[in-house]
C-alpha atoms as a PDB file:
ATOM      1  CA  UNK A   1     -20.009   0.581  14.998  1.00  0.00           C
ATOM      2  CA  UNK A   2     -19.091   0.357  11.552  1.00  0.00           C
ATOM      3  CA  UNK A   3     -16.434  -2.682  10.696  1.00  0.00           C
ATOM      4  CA  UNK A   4     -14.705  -0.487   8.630  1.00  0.00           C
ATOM      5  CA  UNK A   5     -13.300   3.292   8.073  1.00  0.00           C
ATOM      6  CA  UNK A   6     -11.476   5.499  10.502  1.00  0.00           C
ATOM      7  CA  UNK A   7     -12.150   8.279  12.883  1.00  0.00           C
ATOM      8  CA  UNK A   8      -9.783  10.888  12.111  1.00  0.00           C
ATOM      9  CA  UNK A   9      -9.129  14.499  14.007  1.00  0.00           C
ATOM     10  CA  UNK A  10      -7.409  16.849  13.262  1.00  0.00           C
ATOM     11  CA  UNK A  11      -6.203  20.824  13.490  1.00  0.00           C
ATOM     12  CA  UNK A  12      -4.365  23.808  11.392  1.00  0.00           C
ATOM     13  CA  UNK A  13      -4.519  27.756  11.742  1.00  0.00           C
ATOM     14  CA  UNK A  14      -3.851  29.227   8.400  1.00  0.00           C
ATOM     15  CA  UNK A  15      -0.408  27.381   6.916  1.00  0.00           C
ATOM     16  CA  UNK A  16       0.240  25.989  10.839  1.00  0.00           C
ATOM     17  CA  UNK A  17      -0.464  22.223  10.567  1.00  0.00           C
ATOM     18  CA  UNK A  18      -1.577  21.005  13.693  1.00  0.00           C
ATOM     19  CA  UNK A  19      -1.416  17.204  15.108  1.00  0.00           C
ATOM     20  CA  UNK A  20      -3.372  14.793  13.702  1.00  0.00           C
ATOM     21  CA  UNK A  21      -5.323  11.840  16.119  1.00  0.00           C
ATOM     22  CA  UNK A  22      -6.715   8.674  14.749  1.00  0.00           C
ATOM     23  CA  UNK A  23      -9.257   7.166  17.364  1.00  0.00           C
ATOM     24  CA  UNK A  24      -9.191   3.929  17.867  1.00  0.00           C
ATOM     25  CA  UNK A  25     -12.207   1.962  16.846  1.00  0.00           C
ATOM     26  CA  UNK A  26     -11.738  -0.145  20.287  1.00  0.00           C
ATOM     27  CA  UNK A  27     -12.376   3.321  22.138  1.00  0.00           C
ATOM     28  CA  UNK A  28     -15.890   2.447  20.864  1.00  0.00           C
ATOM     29  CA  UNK A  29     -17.921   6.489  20.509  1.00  0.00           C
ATOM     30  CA  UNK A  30     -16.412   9.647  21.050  1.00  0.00           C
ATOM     31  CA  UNK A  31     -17.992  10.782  24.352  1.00  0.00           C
ATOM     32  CA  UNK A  32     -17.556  13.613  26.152  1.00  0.00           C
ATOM     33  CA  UNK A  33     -15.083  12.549  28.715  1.00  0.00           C
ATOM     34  CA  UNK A  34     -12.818  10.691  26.160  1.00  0.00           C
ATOM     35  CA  UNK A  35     -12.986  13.628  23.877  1.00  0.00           C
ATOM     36  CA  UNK A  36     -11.897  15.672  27.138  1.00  0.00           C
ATOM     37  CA  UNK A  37      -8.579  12.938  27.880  1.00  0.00           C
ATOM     38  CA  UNK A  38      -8.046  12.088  24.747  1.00  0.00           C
ATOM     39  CA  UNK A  39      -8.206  14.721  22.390  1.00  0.00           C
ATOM     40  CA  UNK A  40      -8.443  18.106  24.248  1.00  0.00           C
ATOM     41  CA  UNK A  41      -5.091  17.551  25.594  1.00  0.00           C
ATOM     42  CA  UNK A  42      -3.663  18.041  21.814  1.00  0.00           C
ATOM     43  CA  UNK A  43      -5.888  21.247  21.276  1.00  0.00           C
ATOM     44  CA  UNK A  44      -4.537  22.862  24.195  1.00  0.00           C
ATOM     45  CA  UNK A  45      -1.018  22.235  23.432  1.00  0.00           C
ATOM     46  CA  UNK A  46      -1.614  22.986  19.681  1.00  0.00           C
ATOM     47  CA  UNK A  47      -2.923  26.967  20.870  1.00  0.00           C
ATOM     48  CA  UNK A  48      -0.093  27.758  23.427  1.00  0.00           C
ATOM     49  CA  UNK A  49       2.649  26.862  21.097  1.00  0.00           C
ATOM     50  CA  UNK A  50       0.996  28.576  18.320  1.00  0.00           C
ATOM     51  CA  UNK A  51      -0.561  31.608  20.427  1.00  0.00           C
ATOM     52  CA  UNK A  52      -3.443  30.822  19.584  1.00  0.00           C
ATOM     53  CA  UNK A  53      -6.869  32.236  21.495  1.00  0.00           C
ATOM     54  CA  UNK A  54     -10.186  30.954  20.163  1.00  0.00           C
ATOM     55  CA  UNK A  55     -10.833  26.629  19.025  1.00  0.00           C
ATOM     56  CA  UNK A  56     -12.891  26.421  16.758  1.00  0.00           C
ATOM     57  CA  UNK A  57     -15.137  23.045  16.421  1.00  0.00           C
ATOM     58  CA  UNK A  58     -18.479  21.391  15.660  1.00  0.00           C
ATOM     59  CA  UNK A  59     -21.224  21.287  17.589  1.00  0.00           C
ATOM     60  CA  UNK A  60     -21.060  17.287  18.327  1.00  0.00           C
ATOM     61  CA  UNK A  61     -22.601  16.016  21.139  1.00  0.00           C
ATOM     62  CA  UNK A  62     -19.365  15.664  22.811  1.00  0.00           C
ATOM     63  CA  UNK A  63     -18.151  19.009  21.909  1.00  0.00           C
ATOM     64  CA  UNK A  64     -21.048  21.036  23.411  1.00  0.00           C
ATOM     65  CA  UNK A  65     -21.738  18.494  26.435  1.00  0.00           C
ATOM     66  CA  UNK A  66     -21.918  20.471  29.863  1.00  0.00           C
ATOM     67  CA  UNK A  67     -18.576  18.526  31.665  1.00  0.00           C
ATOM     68  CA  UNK A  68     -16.087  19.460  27.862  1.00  0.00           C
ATOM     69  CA  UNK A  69     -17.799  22.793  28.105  1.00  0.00           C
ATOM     70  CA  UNK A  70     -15.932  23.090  31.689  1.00  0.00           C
ATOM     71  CA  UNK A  71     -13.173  21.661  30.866  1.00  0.00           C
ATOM     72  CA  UNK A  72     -12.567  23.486  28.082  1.00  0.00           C
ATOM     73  CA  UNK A  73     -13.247  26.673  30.488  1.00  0.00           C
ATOM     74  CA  UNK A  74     -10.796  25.180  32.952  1.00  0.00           C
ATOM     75  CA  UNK A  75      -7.963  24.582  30.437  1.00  0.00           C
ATOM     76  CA  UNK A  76      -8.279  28.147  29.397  1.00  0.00           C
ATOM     77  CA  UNK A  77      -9.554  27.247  25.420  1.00  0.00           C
ATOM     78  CA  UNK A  78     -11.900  29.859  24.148  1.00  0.00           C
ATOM     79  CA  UNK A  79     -14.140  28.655  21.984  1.00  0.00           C
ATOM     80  CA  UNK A  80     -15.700  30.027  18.479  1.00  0.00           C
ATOM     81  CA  UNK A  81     -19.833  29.836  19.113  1.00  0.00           C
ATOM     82  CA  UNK A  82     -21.690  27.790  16.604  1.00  0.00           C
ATOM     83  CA  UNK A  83     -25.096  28.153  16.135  1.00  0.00           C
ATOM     84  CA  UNK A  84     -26.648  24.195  16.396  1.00  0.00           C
ATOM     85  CA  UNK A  85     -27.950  24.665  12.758  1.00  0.00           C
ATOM     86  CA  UNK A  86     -25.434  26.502  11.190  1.00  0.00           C
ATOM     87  CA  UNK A  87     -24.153  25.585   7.818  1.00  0.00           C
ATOM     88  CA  UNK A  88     -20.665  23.861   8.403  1.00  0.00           C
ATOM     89  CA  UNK A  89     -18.369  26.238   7.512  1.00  0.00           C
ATOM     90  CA  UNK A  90     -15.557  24.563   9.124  1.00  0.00           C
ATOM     91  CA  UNK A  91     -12.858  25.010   6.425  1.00  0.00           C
ATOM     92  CA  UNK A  92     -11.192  21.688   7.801  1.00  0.00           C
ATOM     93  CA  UNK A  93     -14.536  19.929   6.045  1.00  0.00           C
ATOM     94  CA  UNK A  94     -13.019  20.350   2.901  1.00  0.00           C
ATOM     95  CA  UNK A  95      -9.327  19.301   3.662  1.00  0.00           C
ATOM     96  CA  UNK A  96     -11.650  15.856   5.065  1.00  0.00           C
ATOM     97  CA  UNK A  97     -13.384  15.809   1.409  1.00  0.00           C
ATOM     98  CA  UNK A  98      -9.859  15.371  -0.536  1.00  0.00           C
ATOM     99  CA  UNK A  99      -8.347  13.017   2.281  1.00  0.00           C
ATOM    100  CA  UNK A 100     -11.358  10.678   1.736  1.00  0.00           C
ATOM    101  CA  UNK A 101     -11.343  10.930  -1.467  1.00  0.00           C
ATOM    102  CA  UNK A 102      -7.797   9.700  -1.758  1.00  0.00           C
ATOM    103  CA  UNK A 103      -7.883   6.960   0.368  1.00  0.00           C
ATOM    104  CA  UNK A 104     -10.731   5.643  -1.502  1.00  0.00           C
ATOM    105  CA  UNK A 105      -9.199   5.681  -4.597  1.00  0.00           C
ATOM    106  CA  UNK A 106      -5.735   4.365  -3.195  1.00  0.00           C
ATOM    107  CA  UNK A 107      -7.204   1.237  -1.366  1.00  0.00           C
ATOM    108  CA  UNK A 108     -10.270   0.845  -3.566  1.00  0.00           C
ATOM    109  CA  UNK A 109     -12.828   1.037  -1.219  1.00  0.00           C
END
């Protein structure tokens, strides 16, 4: 684990911002079953409010595991397909780009 930087999720559809989750670097990886407590949790919430249908995400390890692909099924949170080598089209890649960028220059890192 790195002994700096920050794990940061987050989630918007079109102007909606979404909540944001910071994971704690104690937490150690994100695996699939604290992705599934953790995190998932927020997605679901963030679609019913919004009536949303389809979650889009990347195709991490703990995203595409067999036990978040149930859960996922269970909570009722469709998901958009991604092909494993796909260009990342993600558009929340770029809002990730300018945060990064920021906080760089802010703190001097």
């Amino acid at each position: 684990m790195k002994p700096y930087g920050w794990m940061f999720s987050g989630m918007f559809a079109g102007s909606v911002k979404g909540p944001g989750f910071f994971w704690e670097k104690e937490w150690g990886t994100v695996t699939a079953y604290n992705y599934i407590f953790l995190f998932l949790p927020l997605v679901r919430a963030f679609l019913r409010t919004n009536q949303l249908s389809i979650f889009q995400q990347d195709n991490a390890r703990s995203h595409t595991a067999k036990i978040t692909t149930a859960a996922l099924c269970l909570m009722e949170v469709l998901v958009l397909l991604w092909l494993a080598h796909s260009p990342d089209l993600n558009p929340i890649e770029n809002v990730w780009f300018v945060m990064k960028d920021w906080v760089e220059y802010e703190y001097d890192i």
